[in-house]
C-alpha atoms as a PDB file:
ATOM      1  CA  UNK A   1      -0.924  27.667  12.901  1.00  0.00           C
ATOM      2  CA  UNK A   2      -0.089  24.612  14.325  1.00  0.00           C
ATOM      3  CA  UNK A   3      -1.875  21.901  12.451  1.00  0.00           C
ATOM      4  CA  UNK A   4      -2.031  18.445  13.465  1.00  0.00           C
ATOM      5  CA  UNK A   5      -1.616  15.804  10.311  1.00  0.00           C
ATOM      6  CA  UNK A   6      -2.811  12.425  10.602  1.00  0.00           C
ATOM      7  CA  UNK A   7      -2.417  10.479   7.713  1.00  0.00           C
ATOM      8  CA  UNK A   8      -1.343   6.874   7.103  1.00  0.00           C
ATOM      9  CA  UNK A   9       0.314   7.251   4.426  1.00  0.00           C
ATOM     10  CA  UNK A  10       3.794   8.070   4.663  1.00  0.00           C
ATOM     11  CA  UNK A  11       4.788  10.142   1.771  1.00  0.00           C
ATOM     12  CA  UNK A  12       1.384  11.913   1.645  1.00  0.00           C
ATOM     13  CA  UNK A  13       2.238  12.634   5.138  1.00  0.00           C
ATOM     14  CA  UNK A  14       5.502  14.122   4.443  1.00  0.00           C
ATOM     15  CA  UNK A  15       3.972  15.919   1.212  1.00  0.00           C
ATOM     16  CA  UNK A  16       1.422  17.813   3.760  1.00  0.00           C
ATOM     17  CA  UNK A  17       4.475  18.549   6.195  1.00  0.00           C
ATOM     18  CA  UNK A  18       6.255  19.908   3.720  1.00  0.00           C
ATOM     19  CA  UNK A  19       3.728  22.255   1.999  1.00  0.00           C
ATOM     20  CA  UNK A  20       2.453  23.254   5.417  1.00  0.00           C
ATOM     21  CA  UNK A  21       5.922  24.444   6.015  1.00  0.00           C
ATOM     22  CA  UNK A  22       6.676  26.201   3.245  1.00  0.00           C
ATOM     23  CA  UNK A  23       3.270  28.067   3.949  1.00  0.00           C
ATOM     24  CA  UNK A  24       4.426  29.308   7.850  1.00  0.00           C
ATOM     25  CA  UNK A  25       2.586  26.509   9.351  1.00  0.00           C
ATOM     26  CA  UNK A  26       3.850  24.315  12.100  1.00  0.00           C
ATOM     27  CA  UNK A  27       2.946  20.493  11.148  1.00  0.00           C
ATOM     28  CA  UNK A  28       3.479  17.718  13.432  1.00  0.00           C
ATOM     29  CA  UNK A  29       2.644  14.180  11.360  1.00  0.00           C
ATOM     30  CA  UNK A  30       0.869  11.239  13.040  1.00  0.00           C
ATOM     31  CA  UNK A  31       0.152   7.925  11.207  1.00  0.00           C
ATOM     32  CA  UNK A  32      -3.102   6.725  13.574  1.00  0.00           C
ATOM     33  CA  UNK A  33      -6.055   7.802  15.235  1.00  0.00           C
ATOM     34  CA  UNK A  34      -4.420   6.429  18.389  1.00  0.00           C
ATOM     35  CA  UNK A  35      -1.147   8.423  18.005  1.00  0.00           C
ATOM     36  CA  UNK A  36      -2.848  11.801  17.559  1.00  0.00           C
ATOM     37  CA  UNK A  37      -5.340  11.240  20.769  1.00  0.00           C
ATOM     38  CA  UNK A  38      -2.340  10.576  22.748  1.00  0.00           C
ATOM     39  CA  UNK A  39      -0.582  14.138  21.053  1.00  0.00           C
ATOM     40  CA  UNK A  40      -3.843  15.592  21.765  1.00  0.00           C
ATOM     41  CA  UNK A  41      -2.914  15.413  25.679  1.00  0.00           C
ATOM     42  CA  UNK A  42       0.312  16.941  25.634  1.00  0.00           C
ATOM     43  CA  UNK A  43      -0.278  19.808  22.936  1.00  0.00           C
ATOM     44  CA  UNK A  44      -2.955  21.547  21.276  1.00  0.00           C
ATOM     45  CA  UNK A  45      -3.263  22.063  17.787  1.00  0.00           C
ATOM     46  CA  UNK A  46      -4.966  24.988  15.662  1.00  0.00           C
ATOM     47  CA  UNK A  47      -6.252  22.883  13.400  1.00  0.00           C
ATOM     48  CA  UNK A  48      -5.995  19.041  12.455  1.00  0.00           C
ATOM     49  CA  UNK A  49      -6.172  17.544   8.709  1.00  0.00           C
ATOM     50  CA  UNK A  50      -7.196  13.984   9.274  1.00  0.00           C
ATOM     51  CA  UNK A  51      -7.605  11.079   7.135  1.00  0.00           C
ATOM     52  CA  UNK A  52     -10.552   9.730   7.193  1.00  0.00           C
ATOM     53  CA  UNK A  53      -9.109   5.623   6.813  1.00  0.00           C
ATOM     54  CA  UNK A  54      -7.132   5.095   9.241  1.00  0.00           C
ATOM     55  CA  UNK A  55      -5.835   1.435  10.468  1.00  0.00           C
ATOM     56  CA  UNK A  56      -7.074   0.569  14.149  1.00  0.00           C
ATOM     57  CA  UNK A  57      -9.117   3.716  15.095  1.00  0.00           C
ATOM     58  CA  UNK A  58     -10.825   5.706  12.008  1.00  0.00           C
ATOM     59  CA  UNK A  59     -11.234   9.061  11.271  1.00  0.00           C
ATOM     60  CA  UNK A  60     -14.808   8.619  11.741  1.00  0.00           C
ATOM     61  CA  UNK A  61     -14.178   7.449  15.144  1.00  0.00           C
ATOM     62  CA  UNK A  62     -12.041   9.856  16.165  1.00  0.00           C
ATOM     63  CA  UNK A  63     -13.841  12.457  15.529  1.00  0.00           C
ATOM     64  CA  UNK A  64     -16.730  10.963  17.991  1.00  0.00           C
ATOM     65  CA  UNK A  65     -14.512  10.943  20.727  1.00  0.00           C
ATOM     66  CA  UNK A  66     -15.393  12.708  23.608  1.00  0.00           C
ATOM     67  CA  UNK A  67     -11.737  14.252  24.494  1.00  0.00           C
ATOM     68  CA  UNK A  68     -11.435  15.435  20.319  1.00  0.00           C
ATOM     69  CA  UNK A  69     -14.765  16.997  20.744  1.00  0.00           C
ATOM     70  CA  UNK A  70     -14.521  18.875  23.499  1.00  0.00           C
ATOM     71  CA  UNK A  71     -11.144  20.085  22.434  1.00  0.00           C
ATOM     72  CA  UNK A  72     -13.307  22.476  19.743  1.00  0.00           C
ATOM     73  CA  UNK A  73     -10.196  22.198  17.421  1.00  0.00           C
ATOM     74  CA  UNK A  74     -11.382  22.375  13.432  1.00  0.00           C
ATOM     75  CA  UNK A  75     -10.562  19.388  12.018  1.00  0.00           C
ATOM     76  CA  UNK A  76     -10.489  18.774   8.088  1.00  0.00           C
ATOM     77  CA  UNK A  77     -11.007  15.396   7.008  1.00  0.00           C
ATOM     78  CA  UNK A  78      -9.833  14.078   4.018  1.00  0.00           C
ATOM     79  CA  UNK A  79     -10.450  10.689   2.153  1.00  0.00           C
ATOM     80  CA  UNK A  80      -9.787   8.665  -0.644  1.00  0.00           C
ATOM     81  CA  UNK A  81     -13.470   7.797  -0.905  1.00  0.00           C
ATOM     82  CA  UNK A  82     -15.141  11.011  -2.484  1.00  0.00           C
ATOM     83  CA  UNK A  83     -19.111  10.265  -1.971  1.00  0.00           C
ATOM     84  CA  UNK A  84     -21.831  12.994  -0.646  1.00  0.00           C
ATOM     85  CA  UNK A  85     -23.013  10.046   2.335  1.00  0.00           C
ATOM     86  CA  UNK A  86     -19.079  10.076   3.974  1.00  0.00           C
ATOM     87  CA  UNK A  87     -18.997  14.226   3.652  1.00  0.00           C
ATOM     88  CA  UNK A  88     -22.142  14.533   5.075  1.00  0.00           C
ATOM     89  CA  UNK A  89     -20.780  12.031   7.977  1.00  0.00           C
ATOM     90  CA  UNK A  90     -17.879  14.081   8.410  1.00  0.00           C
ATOM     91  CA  UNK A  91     -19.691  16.972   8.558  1.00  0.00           C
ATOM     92  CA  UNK A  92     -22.150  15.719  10.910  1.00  0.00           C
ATOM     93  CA  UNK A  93     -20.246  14.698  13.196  1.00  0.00           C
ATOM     94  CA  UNK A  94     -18.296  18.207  13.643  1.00  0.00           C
ATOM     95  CA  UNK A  95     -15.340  18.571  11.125  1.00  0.00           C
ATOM     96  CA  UNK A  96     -14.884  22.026   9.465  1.00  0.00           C
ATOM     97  CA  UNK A  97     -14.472  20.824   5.687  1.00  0.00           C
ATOM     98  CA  UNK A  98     -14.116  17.529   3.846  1.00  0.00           C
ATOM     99  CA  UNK A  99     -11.439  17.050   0.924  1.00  0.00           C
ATOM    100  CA  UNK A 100     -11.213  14.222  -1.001  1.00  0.00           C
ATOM    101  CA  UNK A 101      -8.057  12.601  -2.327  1.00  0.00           C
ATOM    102  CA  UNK A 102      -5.870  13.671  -4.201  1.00  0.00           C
ATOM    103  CA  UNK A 103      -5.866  16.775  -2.544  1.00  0.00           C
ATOM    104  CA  UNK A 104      -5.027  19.711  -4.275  1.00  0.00           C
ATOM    105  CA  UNK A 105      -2.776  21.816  -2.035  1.00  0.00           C
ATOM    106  CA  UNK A 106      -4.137  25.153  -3.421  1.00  0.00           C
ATOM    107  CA  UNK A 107      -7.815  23.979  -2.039  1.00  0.00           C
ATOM    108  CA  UNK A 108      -6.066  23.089   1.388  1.00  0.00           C
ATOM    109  CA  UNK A 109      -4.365  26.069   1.718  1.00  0.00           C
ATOM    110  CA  UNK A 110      -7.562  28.391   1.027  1.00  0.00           C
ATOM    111  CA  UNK A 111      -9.208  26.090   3.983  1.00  0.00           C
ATOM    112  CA  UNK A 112      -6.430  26.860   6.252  1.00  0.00           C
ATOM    113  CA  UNK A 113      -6.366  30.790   5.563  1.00  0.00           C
ATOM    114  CA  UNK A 114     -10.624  30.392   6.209  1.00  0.00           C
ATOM    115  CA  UNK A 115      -9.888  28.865   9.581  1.00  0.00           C
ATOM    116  CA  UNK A 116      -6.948  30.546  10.938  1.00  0.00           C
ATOM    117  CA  UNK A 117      -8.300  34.160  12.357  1.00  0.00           C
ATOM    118  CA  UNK A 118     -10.887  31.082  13.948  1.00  0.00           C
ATOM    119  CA  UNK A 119      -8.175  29.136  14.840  1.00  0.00           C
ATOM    120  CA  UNK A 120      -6.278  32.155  16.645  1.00  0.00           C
ATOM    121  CA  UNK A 121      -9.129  33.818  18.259  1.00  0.00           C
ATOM    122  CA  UNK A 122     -10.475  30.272  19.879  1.00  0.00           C
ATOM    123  CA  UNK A 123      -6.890  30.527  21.348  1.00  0.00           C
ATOM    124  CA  UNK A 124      -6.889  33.963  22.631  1.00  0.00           C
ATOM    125  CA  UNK A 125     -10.328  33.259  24.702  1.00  0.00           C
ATOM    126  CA  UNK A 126      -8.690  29.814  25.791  1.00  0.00           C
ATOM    127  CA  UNK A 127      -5.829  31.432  27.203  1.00  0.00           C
ATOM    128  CA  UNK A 128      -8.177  34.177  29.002  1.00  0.00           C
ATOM    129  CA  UNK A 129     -10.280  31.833  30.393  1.00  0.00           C
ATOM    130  CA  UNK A 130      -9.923  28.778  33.132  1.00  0.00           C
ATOM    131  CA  UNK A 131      -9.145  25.071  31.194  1.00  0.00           C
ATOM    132  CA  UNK A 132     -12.899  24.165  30.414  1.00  0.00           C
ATOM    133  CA  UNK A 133     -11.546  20.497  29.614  1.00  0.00           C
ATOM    134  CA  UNK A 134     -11.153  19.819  33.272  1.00  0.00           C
ATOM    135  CA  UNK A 135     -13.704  17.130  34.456  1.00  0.00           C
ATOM    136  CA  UNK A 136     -14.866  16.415  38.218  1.00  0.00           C
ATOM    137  CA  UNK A 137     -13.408  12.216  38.580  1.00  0.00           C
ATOM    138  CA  UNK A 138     -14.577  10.265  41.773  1.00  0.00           C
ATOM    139  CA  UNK A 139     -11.891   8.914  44.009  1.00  0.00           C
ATOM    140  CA  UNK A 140     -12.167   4.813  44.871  1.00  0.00           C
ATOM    141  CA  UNK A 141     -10.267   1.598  44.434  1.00  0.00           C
ATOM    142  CA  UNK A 142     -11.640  -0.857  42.637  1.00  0.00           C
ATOM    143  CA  UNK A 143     -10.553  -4.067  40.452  1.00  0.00           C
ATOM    144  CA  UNK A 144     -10.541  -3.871  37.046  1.00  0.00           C
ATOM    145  CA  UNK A 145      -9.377  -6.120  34.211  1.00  0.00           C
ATOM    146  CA  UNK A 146      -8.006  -4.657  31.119  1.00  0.00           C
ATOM    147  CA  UNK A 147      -8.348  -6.980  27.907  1.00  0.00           C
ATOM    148  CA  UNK A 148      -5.963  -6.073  25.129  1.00  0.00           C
ATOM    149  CA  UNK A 149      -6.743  -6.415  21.223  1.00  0.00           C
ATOM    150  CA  UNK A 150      -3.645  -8.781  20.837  1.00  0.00           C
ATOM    151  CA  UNK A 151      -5.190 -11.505  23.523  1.00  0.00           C
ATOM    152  CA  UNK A 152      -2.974 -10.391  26.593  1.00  0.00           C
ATOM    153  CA  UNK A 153      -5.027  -9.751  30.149  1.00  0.00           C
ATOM    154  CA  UNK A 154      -4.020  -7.698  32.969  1.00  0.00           C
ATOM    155  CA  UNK A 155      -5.384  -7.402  36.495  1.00  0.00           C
ATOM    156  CA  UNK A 156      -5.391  -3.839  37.885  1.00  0.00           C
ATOM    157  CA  UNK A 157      -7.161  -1.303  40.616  1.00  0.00           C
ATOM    158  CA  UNK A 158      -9.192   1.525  39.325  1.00  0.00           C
ATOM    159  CA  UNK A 159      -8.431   4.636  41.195  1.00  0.00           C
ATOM    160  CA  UNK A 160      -9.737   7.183  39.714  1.00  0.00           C
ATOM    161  CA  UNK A 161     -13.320   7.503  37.154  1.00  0.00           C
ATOM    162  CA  UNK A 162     -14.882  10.145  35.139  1.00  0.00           C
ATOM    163  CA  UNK A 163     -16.953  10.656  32.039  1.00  0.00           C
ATOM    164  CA  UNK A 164     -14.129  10.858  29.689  1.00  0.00           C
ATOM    165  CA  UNK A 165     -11.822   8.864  31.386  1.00  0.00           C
ATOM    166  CA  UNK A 166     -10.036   6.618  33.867  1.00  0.00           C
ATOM    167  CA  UNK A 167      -7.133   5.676  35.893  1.00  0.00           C
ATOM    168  CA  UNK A 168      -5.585   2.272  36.718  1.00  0.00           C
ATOM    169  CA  UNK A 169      -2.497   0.964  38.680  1.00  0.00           C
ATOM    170  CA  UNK A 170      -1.472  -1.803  36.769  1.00  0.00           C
ATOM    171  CA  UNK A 171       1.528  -4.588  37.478  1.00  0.00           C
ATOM    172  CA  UNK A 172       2.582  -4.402  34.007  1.00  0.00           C
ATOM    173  CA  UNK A 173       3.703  -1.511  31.282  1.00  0.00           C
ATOM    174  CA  UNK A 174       1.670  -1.299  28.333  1.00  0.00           C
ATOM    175  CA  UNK A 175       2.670   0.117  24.600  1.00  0.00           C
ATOM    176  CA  UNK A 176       1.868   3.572  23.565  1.00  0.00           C
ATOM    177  CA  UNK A 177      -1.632   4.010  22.360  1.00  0.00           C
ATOM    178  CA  UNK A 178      -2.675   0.534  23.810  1.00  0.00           C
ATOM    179  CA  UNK A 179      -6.394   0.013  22.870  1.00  0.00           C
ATOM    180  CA  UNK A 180      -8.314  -2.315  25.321  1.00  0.00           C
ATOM    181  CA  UNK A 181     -11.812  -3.019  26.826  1.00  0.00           C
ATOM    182  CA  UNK A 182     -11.615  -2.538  30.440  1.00  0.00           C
ATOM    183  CA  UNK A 183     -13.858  -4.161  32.366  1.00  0.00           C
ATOM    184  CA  UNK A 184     -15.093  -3.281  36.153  1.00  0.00           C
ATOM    185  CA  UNK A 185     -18.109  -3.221  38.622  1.00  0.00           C
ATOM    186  CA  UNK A 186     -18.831   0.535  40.094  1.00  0.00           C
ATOM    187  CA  UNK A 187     -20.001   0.562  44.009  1.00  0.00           C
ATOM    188  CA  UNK A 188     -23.362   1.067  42.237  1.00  0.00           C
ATOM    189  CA  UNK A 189     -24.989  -2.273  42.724  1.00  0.00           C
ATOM    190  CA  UNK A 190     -25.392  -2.205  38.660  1.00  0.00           C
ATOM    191  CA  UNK A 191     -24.080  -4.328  36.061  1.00  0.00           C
ATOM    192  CA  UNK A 192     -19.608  -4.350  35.315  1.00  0.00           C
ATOM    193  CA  UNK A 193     -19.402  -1.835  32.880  1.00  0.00           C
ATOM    194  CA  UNK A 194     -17.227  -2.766  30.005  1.00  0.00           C
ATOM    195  CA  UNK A 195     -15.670   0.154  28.066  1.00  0.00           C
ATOM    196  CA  UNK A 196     -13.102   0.292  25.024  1.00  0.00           C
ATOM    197  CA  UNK A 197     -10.484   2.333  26.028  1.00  0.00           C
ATOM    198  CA  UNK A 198      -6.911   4.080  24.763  1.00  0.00           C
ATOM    199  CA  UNK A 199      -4.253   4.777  26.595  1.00  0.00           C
ATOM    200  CA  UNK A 200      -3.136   8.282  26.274  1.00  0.00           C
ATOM    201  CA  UNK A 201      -0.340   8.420  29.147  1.00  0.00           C
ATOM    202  CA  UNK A 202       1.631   6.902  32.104  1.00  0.00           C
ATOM    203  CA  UNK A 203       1.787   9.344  35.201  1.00  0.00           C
ATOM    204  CA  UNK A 204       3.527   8.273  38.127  1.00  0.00           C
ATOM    205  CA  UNK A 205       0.399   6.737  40.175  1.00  0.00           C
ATOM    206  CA  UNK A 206      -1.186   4.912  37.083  1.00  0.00           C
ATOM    207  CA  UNK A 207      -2.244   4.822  33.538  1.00  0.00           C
ATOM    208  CA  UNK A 208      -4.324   7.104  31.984  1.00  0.00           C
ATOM    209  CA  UNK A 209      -6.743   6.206  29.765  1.00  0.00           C
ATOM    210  CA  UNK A 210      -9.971   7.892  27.134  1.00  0.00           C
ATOM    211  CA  UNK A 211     -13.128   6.284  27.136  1.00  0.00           C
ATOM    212  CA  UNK A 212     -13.828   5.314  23.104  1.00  0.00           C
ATOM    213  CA  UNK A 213     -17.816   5.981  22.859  1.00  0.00           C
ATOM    214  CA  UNK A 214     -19.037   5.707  26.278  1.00  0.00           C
ATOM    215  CA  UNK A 215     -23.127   4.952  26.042  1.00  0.00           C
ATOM    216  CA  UNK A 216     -25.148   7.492  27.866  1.00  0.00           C
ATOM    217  CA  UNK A 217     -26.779   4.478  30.762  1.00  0.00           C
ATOM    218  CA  UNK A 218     -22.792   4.415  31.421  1.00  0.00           C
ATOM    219  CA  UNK A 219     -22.540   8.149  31.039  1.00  0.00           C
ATOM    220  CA  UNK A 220     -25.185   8.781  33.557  1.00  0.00           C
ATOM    221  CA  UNK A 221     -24.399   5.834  36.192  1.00  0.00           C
ATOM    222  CA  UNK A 222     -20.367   7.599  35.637  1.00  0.00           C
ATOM    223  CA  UNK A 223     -21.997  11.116  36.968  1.00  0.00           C
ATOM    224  CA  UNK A 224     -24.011   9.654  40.248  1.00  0.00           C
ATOM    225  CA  UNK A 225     -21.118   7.683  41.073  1.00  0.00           C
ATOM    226  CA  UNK A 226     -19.429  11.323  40.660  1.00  0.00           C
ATOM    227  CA  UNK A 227     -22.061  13.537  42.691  1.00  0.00           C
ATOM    228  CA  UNK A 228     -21.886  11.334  45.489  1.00  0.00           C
ATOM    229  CA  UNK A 229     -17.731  10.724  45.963  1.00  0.00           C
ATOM    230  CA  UNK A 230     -15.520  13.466  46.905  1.00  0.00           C
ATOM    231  CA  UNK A 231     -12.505  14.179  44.658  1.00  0.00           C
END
């Protein structure tokens, strides 16, 4: 399988990547919550072991995201705080399995030999069916301002809107990953909506971005605005 790490930690990283291998595994290792969205949108994994405690984005958060969740992928979280509430969280909130730390590679192994015939038949209807992760956006241009966790401010046009997502012609490039709040008014008449957002690429007519918990009064304002512009 190809399994998606994301672990903070170095060494444990390396430690997974290395068992994984030796097991017939493909690993790829990312250190955030931020990283692994943005791998999310070039590849798709099998399976993903995630830490819970992450710096920036958590696990937790992550796994809320609407991109992660449509994906379907089985994710096992791990953490270094072993309590029933943060399982049942995990759980709750769609992962496969919860291990806490130190993990013992035997245990890890049995959950990846449970989820692979999963893991490989979720792929074989994928690749027989259309992309279901394609989303209808609406078409417009639109200011927007883009406030970045570090202090900076940028000035940009939204041209392009959905429910999981935006994009925005900016006059500046931003760093991988970037988390910001982006701020701008829909043709609605209704209040500037004001949504934390990641970026997750750079195409050649803007930057791409995932919405981080968008609130259903956005959701639903997002889908009328949708309905009634043309692609």
């Amino acid at each position: 399988m190809r399994v998606l790490i994301v672990e903070d930690q170095v060494d444990l990283g390396d430690v997974f990547r290395d068992f994984l291998l030796e097991l017939g595994h493909q690993p790829v290792v990312v250190h955030t919550a931020e990283a692994a969205l943005a791998k999310l949108q070039t590849e798709r994994p099998d399976a993903i072991l995630l830490d819970v405690q992450l710096p920036g984005m958590s696990g937790l958060d992550f796994l809320q995201l609407r991109p992660v969740r449509e994906l379907g992928v089985p994710i096992v979280a791990v953490s270094g705080v072993v309590n029933e509430s943060q399982a049942r969280e995990c759980l709750q909130l769609g992962a496969a399995d919860f291990m806490g730390k130190p993990i013992q590679l035997d245990r890890l192994n049995e959950v990846l030999t449970f989820l692979e015939p999963h893991a490989m038949s979720r792929l074989a209807s994928l690749e027989a069916s259309p992309d279901r992760r394609h989303s209808a956006r609406a078409r417009l241009a639109i200011p927007a301002r883009l406030h970045e966790y570090n202090g900076r401010e940028h000035q940009g046009t939204l041209i392009e809107v959905g429910v999981s997502g935006m994009k925005a012609r900016l006059g500046v490039p931003l760093d991988p990953d970037t988390v910001a709040r982006v701020v701008f008014t829909l043709p609605d008449g209704g209040p500037p909506m004001d949504v934390i957002s990641i970026l997750v690429r750079v195409d050649p007519d803007g930057h791409a971005f995932t919405f981080v918990r968008l609130g259903q009064q956005d959701t639903e304002r997002l889908r009328d605005l949708i309905r009634r512009t043309p692609e």
